[in-house]
PDB file of N, CA and C in Angstrom:
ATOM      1  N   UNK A   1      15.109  23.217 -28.270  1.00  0.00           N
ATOM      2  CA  UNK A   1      16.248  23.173 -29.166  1.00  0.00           C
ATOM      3  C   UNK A   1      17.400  22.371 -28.562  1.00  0.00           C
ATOM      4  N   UNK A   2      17.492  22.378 -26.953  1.00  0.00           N
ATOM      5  CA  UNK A   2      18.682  21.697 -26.580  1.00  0.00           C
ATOM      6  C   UNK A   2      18.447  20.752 -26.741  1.00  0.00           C
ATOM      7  N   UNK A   3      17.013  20.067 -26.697  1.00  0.00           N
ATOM      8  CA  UNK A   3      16.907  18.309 -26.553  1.00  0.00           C
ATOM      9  C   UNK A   3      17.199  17.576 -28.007  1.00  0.00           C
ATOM     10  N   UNK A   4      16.764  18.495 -28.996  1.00  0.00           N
ATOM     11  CA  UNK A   4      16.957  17.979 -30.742  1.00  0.00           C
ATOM     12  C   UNK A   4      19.154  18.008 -30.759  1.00  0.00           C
ATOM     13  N   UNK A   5      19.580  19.121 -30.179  1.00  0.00           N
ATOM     14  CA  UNK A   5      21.053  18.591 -30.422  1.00  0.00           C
ATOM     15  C   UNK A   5      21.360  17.980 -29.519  1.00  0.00           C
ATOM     16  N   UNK A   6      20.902  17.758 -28.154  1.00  0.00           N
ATOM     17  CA  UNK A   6      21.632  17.049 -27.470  1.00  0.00           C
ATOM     18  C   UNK A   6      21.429  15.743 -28.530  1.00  0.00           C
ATOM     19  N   UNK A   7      20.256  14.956 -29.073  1.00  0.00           N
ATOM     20  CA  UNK A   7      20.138  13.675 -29.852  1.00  0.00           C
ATOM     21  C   UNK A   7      21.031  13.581 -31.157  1.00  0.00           C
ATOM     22  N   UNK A   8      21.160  14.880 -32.022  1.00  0.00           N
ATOM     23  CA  UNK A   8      22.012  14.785 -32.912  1.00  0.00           C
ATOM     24  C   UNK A   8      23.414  14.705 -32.537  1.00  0.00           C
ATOM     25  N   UNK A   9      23.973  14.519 -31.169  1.00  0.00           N
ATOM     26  CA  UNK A   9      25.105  14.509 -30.879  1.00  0.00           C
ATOM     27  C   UNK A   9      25.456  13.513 -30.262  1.00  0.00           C
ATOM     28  N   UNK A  10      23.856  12.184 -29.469  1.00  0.00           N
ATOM     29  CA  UNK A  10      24.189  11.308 -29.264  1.00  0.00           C
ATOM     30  C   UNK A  10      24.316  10.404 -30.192  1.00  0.00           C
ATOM     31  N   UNK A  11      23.336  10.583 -31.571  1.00  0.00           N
ATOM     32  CA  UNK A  11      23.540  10.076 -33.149  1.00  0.00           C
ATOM     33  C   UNK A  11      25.202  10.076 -33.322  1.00  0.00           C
ATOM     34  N   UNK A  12      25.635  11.001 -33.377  1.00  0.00           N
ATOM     35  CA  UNK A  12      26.807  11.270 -34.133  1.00  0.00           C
ATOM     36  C   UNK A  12      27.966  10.585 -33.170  1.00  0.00           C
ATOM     37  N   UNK A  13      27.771  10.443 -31.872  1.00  0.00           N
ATOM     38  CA  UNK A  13      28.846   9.671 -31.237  1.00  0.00           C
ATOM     39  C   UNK A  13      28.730   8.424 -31.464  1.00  0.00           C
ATOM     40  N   UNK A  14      27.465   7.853 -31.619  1.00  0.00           N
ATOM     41  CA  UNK A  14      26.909   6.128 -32.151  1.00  0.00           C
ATOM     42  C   UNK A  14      28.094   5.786 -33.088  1.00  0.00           C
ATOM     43  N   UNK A  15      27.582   6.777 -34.629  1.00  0.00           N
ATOM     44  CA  UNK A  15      28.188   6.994 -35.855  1.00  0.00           C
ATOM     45  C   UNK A  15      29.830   6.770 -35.726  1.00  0.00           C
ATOM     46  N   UNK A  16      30.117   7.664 -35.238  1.00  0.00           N
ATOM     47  CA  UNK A  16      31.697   7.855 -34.853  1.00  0.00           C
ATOM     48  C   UNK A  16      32.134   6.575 -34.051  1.00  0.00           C
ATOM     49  N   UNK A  17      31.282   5.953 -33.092  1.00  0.00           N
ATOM     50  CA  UNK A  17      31.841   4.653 -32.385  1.00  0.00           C
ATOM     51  C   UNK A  17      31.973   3.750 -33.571  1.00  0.00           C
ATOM     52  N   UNK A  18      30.832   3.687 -34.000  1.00  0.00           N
ATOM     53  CA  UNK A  18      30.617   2.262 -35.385  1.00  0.00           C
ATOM     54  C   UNK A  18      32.407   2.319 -36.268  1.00  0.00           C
ATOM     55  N   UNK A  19      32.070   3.103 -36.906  1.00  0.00           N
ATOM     56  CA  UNK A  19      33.271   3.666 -37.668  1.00  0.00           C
ATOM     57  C   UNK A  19      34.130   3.486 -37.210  1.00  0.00           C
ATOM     58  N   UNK A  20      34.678   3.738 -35.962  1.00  0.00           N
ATOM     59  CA  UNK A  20      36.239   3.464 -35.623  1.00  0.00           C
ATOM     60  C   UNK A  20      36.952   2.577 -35.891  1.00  0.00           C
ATOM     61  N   UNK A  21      36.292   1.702 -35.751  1.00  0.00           N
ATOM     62  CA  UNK A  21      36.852   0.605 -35.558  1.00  0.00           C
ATOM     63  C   UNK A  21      36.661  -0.776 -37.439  1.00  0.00           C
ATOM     64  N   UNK A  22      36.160   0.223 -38.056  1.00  0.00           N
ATOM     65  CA  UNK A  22      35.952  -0.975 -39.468  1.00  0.00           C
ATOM     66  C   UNK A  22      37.209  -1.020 -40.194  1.00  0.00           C
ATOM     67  N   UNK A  23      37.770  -0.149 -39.995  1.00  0.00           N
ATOM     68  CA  UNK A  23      39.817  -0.734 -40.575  1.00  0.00           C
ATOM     69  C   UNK A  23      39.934  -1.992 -39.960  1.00  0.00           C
ATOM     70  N   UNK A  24      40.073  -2.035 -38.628  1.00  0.00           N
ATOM     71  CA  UNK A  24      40.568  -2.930 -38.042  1.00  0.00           C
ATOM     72  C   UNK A  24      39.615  -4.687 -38.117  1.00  0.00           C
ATOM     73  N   UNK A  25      38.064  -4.095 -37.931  1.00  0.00           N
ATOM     74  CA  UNK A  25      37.204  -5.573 -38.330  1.00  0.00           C
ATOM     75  C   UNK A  25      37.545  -6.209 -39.818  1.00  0.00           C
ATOM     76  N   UNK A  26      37.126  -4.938 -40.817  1.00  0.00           N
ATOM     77  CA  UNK A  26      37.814  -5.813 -42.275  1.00  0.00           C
ATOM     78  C   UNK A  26      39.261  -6.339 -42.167  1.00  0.00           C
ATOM     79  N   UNK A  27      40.574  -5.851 -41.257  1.00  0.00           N
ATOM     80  CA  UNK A  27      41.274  -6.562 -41.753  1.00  0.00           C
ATOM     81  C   UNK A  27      41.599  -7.892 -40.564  1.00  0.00           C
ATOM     82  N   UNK A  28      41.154  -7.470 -40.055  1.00  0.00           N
ATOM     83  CA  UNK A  28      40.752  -9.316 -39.035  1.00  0.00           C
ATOM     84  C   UNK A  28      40.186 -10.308 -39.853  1.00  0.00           C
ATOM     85  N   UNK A  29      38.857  -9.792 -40.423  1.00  0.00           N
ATOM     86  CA  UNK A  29      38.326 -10.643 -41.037  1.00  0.00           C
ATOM     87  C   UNK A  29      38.674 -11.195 -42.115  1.00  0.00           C
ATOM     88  N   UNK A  30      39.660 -10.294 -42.971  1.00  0.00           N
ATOM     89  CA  UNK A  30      40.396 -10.702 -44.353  1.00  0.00           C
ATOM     90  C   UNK A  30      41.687 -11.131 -43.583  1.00  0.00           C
ATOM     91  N   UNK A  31      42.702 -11.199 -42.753  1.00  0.00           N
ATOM     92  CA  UNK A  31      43.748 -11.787 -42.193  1.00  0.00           C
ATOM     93  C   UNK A  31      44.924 -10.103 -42.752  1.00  0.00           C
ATOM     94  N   UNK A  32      44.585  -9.439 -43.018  1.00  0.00           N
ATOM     95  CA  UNK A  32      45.302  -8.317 -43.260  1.00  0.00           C
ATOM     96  C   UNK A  32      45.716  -7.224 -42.659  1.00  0.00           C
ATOM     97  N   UNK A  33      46.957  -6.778 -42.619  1.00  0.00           N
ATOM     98  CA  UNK A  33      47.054  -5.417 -42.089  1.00  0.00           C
ATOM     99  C   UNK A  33      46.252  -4.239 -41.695  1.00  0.00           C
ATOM    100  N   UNK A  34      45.848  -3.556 -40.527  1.00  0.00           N
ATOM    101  CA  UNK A  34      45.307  -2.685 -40.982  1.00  0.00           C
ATOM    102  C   UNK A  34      45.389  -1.847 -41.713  1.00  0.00           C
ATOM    103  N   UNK A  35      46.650  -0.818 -41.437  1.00  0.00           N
ATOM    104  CA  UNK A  35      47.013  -0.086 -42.487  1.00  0.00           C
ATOM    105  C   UNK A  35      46.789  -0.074 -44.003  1.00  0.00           C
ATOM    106  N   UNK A  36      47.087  -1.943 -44.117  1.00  0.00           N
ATOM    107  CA  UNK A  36      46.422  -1.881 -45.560  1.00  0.00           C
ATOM    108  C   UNK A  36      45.738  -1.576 -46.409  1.00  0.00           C
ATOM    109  N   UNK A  37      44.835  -2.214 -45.083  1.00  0.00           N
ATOM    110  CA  UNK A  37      42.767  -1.604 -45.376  1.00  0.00           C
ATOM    111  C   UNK A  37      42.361  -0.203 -45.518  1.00  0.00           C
ATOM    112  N   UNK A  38      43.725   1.094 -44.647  1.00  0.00           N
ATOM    113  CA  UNK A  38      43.560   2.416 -44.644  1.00  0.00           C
ATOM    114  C   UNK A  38      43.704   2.205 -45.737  1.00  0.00           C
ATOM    115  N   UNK A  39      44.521   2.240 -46.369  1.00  0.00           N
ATOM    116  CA  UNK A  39      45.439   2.857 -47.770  1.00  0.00           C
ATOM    117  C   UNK A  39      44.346   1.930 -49.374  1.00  0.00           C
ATOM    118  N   UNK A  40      43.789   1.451 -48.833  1.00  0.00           N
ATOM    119  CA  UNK A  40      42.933   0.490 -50.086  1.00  0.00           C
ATOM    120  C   UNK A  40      41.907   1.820 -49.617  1.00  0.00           C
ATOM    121  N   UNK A  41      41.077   1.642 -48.606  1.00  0.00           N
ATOM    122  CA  UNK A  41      40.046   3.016 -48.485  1.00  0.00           C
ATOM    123  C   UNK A  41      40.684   4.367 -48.702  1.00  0.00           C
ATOM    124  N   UNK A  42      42.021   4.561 -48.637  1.00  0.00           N
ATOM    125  CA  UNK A  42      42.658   6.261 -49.634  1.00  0.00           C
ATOM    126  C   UNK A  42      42.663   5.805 -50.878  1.00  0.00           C
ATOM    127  N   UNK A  43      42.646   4.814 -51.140  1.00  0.00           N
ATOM    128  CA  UNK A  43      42.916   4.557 -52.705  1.00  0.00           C
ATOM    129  C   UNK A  43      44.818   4.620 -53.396  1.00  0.00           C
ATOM    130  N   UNK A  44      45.335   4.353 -52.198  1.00  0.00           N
ATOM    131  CA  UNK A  44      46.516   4.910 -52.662  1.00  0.00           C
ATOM    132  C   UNK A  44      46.851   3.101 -52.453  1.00  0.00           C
ATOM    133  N   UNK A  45      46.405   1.909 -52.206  1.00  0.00           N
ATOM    134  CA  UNK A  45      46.533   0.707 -53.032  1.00  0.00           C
ATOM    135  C   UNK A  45      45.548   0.252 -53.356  1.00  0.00           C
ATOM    136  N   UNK A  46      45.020  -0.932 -54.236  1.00  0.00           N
ATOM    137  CA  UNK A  46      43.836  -1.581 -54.524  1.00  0.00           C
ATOM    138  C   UNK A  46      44.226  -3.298 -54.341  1.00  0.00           C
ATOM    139  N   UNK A  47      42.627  -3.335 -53.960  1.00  0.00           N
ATOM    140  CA  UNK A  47      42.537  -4.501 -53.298  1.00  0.00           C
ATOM    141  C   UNK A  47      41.088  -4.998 -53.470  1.00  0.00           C
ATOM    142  N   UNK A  48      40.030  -5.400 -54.379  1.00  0.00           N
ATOM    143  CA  UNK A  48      39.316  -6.304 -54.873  1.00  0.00           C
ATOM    144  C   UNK A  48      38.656  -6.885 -53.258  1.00  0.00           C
ATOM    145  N   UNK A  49      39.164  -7.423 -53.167  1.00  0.00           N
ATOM    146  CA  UNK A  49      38.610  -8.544 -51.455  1.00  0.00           C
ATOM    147  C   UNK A  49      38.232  -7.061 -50.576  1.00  0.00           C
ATOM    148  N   UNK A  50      39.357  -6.135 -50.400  1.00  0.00           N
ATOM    149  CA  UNK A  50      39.267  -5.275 -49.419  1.00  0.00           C
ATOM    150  C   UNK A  50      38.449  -4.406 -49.630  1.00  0.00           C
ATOM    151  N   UNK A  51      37.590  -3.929 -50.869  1.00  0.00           N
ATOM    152  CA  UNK A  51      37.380  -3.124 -51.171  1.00  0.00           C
ATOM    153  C   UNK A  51      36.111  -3.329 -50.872  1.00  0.00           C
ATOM    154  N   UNK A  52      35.726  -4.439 -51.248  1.00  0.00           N
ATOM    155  CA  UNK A  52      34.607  -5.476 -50.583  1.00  0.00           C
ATOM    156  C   UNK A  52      33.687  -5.520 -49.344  1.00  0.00           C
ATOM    157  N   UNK A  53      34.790  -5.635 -48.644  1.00  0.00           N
ATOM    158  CA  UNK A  53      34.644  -5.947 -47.365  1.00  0.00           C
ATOM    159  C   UNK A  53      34.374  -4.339 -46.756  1.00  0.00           C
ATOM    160  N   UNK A  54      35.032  -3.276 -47.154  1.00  0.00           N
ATOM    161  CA  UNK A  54      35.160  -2.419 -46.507  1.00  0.00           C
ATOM    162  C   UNK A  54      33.759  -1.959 -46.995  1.00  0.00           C
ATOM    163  N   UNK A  55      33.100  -1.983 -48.097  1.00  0.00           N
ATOM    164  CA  UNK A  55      31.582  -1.593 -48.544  1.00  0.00           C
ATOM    165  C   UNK A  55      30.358  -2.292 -47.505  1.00  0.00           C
ATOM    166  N   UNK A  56      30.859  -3.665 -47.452  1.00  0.00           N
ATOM    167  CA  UNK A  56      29.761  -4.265 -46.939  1.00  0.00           C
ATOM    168  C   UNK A  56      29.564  -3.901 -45.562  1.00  0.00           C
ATOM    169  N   UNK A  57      31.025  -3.479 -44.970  1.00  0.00           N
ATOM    170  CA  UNK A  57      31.119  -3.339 -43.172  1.00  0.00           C
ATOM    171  C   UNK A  57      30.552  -1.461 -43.107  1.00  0.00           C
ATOM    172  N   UNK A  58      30.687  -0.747 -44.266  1.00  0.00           N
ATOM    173  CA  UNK A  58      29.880   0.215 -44.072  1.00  0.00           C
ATOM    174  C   UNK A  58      28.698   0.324 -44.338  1.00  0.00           C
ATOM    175  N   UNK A  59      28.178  -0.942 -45.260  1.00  0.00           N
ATOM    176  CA  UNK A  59      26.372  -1.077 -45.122  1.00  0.00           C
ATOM    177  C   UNK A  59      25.830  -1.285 -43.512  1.00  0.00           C
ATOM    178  N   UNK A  60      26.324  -2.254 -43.109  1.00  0.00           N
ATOM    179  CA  UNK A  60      26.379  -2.656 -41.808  1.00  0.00           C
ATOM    180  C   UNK A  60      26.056  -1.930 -40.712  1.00  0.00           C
ATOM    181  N   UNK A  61      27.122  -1.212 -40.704  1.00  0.00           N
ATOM    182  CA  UNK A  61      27.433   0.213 -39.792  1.00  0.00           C
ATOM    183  C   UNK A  61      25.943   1.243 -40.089  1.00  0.00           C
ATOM    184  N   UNK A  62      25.819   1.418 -41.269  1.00  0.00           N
ATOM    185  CA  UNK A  62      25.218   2.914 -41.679  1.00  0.00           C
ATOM    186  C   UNK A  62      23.466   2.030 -41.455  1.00  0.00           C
ATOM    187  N   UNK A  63      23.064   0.869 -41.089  1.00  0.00           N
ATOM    188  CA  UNK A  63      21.823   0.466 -40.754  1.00  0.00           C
ATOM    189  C   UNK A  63      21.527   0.427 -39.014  1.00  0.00           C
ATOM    190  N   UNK A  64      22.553   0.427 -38.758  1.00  0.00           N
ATOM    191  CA  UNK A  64      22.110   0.701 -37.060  1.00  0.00           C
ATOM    192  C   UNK A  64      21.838   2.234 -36.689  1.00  0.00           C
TER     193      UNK A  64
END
C-alpha cells in the first residue's frame, strides 16, 4: 500500500509542477500580463486569444 501512494504522490507533484507555471507560459507567449491570464481563467475578464491558449497549454500539460 505504501508503494501505490508513495506513486500517487509522485503523480500529483508532476501534476502540480506542470500547472504552476501555465499563467505565466500563456502570458509570455501571448505578450500579456499574468494576472490577466488569472482573471480570464476566473472568468472575471474574457479574452478569446487567452482563453485559447490557456486550453491548449492544459491539453499539453494533462498528456505528460
Amino acid at each position: 500500500m505504501k508503494e501505490e501512494t508513495a506513486k500517487k504522490l509522485t503523480r500529483l507533484q508532476k501534476l502540480v509542477d506542470n500547472l504552476c507555471g501555465i499563467y505565466s507560459r500563456v502570458a509570455t507567449r501571448l505578450g500579456v500580463h499574468r494576472t490577466f491570464v488569472s482573471r480570464v481563467a476566473r472568468g472575471e475578464r474574457h479574452s478569446a486569444p487567452v482563453e485559447k491558449a490557456l486550453v491548449e497549454e492544459y491539453e499539453r500539460v494533462k498528456k505528460q
